[in-house]
PDB file of N, CA and C in Angstrom:
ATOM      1  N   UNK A   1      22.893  29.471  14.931  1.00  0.00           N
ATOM      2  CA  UNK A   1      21.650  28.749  15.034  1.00  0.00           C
ATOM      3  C   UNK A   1      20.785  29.350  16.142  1.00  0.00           C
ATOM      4  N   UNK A   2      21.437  29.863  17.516  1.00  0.00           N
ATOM      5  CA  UNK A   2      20.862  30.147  18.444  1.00  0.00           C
ATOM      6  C   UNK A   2      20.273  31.734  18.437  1.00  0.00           C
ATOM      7  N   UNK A   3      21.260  31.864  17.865  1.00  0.00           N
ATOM      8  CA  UNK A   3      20.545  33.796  17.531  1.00  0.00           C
ATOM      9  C   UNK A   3      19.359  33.632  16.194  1.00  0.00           C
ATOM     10  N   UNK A   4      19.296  32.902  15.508  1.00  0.00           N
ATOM     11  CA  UNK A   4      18.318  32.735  14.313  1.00  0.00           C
ATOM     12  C   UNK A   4      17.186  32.641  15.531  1.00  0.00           C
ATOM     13  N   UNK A   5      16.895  31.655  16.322  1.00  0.00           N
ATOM     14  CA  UNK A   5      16.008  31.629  16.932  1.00  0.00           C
ATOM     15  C   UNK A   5      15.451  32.407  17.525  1.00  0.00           C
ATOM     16  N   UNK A   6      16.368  33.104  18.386  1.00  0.00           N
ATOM     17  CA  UNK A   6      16.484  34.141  19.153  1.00  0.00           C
ATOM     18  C   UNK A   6      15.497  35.317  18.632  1.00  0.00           C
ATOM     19  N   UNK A   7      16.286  35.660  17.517  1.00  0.00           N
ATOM     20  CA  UNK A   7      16.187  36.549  16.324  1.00  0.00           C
ATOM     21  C   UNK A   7      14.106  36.756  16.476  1.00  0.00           C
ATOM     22  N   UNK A   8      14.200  34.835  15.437  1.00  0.00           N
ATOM     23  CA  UNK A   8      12.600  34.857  15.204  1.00  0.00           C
ATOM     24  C   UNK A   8      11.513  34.839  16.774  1.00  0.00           C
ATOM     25  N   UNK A   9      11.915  34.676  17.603  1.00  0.00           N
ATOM     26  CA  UNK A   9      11.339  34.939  18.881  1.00  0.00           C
ATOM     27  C   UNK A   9      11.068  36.442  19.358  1.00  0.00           C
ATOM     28  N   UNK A  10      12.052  37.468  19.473  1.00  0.00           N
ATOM     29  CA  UNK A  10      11.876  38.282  19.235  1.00  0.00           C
ATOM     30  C   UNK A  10      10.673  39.064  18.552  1.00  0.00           C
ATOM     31  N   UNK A  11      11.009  38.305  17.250  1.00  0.00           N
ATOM     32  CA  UNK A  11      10.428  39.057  16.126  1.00  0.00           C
ATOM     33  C   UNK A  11       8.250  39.105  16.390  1.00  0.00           C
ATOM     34  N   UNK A  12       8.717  37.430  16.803  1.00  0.00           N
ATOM     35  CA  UNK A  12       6.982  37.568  17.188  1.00  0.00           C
ATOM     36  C   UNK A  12       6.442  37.998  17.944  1.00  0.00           C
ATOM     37  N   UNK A  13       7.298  37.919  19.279  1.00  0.00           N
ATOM     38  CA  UNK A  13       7.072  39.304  20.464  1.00  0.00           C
ATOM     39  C   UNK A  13       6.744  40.248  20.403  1.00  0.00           C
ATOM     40  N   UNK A  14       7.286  40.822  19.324  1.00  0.00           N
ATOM     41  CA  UNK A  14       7.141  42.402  18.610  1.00  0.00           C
ATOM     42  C   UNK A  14       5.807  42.747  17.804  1.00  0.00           C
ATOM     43  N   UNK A  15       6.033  41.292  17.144  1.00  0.00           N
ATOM     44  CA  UNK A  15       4.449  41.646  16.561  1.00  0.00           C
ATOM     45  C   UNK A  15       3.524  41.427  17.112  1.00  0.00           C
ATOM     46  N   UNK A  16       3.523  40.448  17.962  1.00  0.00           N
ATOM     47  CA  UNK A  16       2.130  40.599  19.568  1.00  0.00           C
ATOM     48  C   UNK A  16       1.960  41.747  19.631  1.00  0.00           C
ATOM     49  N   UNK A  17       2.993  43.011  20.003  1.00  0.00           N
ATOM     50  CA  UNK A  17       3.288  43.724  21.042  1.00  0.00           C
ATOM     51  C   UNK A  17       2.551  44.636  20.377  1.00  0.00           C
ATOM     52  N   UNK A  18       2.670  44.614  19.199  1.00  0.00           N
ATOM     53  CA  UNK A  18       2.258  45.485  18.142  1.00  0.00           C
ATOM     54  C   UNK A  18       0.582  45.670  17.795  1.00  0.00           C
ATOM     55  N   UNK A  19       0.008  44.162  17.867  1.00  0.00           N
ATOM     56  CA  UNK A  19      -1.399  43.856  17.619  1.00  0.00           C
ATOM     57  C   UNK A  19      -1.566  44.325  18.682  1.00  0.00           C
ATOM     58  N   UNK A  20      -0.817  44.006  20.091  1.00  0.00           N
ATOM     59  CA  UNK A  20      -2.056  44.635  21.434  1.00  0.00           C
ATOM     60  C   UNK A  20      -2.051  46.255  21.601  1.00  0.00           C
ATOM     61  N   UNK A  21      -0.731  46.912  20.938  1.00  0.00           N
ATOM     62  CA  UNK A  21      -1.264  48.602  21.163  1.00  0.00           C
ATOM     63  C   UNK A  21      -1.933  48.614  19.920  1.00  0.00           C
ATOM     64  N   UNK A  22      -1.846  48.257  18.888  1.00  0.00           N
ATOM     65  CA  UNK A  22      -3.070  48.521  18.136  1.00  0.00           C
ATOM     66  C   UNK A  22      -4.574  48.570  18.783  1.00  0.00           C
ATOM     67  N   UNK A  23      -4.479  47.099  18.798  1.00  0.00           N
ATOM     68  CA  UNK A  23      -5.938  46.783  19.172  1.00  0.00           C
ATOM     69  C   UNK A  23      -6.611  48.104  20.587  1.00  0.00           C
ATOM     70  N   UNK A  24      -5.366  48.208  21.715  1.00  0.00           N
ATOM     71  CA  UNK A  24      -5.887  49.047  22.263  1.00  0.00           C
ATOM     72  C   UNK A  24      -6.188  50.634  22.399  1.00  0.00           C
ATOM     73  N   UNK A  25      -5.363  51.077  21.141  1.00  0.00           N
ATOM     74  CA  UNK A  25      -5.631  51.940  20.765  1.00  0.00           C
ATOM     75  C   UNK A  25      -6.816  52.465  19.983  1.00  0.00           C
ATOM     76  N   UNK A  26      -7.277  51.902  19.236  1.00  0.00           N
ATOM     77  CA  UNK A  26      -8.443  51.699  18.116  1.00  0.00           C
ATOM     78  C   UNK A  26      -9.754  50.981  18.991  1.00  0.00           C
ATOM     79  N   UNK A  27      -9.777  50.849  20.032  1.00  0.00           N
ATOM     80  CA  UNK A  27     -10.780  49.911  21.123  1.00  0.00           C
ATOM     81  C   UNK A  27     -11.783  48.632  20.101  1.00  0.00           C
ATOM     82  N   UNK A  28     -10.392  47.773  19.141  1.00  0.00           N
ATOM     83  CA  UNK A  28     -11.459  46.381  19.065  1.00  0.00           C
ATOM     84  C   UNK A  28     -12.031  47.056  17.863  1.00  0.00           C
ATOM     85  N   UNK A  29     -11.506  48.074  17.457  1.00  0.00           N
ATOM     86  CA  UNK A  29     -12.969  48.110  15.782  1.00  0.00           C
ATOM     87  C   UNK A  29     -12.306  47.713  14.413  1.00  0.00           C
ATOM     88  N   UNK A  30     -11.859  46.435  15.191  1.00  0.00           N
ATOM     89  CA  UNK A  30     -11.642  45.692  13.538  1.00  0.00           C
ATOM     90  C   UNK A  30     -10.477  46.131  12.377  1.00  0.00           C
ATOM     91  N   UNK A  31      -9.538  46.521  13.440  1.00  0.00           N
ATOM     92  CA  UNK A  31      -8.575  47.571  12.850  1.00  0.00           C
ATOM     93  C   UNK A  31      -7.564  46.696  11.676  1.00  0.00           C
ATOM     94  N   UNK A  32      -7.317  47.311  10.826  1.00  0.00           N
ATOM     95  CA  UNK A  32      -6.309  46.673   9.896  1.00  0.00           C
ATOM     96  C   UNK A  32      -5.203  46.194  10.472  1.00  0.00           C
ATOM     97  N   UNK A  33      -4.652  47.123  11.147  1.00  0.00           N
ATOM     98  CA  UNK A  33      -3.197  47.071  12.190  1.00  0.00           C
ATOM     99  C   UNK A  33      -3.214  45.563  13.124  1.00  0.00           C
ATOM    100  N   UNK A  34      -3.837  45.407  13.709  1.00  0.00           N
ATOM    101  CA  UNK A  34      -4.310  44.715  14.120  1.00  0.00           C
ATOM    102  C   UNK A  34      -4.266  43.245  13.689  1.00  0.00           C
ATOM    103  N   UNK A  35      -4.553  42.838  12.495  1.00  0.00           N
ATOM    104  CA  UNK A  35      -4.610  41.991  11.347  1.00  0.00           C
ATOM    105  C   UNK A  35      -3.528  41.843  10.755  1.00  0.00           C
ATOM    106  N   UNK A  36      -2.722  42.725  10.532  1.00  0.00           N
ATOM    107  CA  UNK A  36      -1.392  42.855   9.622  1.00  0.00           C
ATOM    108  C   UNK A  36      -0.302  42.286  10.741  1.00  0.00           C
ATOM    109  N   UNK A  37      -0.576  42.765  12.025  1.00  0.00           N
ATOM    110  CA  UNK A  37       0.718  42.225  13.069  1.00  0.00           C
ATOM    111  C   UNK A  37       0.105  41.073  13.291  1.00  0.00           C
ATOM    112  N   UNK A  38      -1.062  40.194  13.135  1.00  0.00           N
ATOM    113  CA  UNK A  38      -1.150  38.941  13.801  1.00  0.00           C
ATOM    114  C   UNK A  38      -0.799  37.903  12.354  1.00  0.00           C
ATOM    115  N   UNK A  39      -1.133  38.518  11.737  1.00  0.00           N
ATOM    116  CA  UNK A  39      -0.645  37.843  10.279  1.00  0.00           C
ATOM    117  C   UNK A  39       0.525  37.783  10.109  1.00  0.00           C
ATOM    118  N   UNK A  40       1.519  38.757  10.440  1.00  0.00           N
ATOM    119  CA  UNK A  40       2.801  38.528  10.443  1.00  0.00           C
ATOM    120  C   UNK A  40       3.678  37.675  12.169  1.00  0.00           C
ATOM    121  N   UNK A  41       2.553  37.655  12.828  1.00  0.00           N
ATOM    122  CA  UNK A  41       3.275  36.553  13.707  1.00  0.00           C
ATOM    123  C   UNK A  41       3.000  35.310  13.528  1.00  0.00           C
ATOM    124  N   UNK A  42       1.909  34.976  12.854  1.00  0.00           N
ATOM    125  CA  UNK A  42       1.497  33.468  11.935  1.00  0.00           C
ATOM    126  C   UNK A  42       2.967  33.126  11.056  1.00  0.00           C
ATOM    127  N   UNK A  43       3.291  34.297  10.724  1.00  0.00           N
ATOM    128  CA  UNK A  43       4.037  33.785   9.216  1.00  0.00           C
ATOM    129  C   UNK A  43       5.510  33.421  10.227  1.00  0.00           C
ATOM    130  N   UNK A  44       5.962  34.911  11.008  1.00  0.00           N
ATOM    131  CA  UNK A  44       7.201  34.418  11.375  1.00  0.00           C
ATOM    132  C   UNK A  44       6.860  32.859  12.213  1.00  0.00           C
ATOM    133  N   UNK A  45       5.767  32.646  13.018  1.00  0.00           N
ATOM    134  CA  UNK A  45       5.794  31.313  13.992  1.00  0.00           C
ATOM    135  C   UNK A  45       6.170  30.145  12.681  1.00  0.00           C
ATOM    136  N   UNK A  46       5.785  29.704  11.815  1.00  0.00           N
ATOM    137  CA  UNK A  46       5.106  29.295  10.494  1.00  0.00           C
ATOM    138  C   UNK A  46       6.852  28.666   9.889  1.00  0.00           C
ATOM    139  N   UNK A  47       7.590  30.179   9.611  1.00  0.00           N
ATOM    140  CA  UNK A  47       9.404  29.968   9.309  1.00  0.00           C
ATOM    141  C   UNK A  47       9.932  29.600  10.448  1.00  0.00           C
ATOM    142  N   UNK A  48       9.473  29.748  11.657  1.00  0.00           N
ATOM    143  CA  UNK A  48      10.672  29.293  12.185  1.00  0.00           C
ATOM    144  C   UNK A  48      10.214  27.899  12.899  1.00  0.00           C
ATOM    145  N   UNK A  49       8.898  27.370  12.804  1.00  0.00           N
ATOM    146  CA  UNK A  49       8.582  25.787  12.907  1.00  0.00           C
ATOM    147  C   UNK A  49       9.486  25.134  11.576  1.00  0.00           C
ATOM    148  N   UNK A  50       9.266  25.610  10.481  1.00  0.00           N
ATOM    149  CA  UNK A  50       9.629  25.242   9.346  1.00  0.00           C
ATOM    150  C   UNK A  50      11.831  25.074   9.226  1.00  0.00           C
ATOM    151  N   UNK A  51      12.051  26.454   9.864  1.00  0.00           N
ATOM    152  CA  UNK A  51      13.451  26.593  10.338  1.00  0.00           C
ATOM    153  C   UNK A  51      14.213  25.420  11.100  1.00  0.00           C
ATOM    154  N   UNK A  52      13.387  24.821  12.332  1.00  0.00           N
ATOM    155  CA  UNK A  52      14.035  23.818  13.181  1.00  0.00           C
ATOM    156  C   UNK A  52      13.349  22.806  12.556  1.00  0.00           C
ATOM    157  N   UNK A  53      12.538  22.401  11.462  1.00  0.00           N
ATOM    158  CA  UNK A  53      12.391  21.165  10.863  1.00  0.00           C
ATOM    159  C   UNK A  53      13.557  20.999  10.134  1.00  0.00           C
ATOM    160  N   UNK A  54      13.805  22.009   9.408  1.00  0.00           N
ATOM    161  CA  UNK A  54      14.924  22.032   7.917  1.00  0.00           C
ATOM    162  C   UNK A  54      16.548  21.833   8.761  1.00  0.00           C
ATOM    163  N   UNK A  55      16.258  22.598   9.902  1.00  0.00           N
ATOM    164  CA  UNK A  55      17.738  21.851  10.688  1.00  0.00           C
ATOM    165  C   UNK A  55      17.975  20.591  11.428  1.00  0.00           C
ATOM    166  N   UNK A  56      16.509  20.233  11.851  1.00  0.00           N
ATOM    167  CA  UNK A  56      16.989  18.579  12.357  1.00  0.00           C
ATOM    168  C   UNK A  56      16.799  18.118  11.082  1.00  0.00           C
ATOM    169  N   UNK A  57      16.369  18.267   9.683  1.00  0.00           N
ATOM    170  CA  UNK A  57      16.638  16.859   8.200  1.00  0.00           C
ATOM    171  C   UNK A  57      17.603  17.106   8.394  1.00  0.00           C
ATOM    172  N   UNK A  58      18.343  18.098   8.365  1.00  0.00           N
ATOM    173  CA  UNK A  58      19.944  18.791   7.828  1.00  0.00           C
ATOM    174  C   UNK A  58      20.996  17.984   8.774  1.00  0.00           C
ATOM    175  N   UNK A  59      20.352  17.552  10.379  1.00  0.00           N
ATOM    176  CA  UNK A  59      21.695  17.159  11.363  1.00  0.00           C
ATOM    177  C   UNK A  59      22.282  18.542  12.126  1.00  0.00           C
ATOM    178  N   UNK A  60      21.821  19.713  11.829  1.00  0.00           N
ATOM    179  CA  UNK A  60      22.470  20.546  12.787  1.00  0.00           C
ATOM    180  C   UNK A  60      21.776  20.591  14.007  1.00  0.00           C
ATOM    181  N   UNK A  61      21.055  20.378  14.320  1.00  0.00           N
ATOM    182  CA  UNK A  61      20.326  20.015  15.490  1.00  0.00           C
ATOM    183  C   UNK A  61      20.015  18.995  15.646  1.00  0.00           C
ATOM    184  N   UNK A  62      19.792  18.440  17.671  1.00  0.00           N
ATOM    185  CA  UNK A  62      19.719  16.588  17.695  1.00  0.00           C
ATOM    186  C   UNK A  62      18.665  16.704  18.495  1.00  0.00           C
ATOM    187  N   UNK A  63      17.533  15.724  18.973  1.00  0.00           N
ATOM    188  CA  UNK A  63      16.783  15.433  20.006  1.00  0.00           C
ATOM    189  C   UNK A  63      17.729  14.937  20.817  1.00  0.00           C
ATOM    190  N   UNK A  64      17.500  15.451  22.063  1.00  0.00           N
ATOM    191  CA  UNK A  64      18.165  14.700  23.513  1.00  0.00           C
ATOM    192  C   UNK A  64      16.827  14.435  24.613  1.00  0.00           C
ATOM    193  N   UNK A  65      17.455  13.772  25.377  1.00  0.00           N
ATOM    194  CA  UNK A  65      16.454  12.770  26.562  1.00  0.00           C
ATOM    195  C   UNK A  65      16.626  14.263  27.519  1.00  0.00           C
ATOM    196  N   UNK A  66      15.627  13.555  28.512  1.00  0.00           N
ATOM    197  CA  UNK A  66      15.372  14.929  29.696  1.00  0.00           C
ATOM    198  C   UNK A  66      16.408  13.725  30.415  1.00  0.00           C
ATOM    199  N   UNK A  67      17.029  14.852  31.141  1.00  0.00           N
ATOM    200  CA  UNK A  67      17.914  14.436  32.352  1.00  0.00           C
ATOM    201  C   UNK A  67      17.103  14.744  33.502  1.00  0.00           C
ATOM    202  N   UNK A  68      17.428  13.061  34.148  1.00  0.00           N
ATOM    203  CA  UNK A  68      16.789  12.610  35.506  1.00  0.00           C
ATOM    204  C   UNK A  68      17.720  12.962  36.752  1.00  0.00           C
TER     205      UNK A  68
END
C-alpha cells in the first residue's frame, strides 16, 4: 500500500520535474512538452486521489485522530 503511494508520488515529481526543464528550455513558448507532463501529473494526482478513496471503501486503510 505504502510503496503504491510512494510509487505515485514519485511519479508526479517526475512529471513536474519534467514540465519545468521543458518549460525552461523552450523559454514559455507554449511548448507541447510542457502540456503533456502537466497533463500527466493531473492524471497520476487524479489515480491516486481515486487510489486512497477505493482503499478506505475497501477497509485497507483507517482515519485516525491527531495525537495530543
Amino acid at each position: 500500500m505504502k510503496a503504491i503511494i510512494l510509487i505515485a508520488f514519485l511519479g508526479i515529481l517526475v512529471s513536474l520535474g519534467s514540465a519545468l526543464v521543458s518549460l525552461t528550455r523552450h523559454g514559455g513558448s507554449g511548448d507541447r512538452g510542457v502540456i503533456r507532463a502537466l497533463t500527466w501529473r493531473i492524471g497520476l494526482s487524479m489515480a491516486l486521489f481515486g487510489f486512497i478513496m477505493l482503499a478506505y471503501w475497501l477497509g485497507w486503510v483507517a482515519p485516525h485522530g491527531v495525537a495530543r
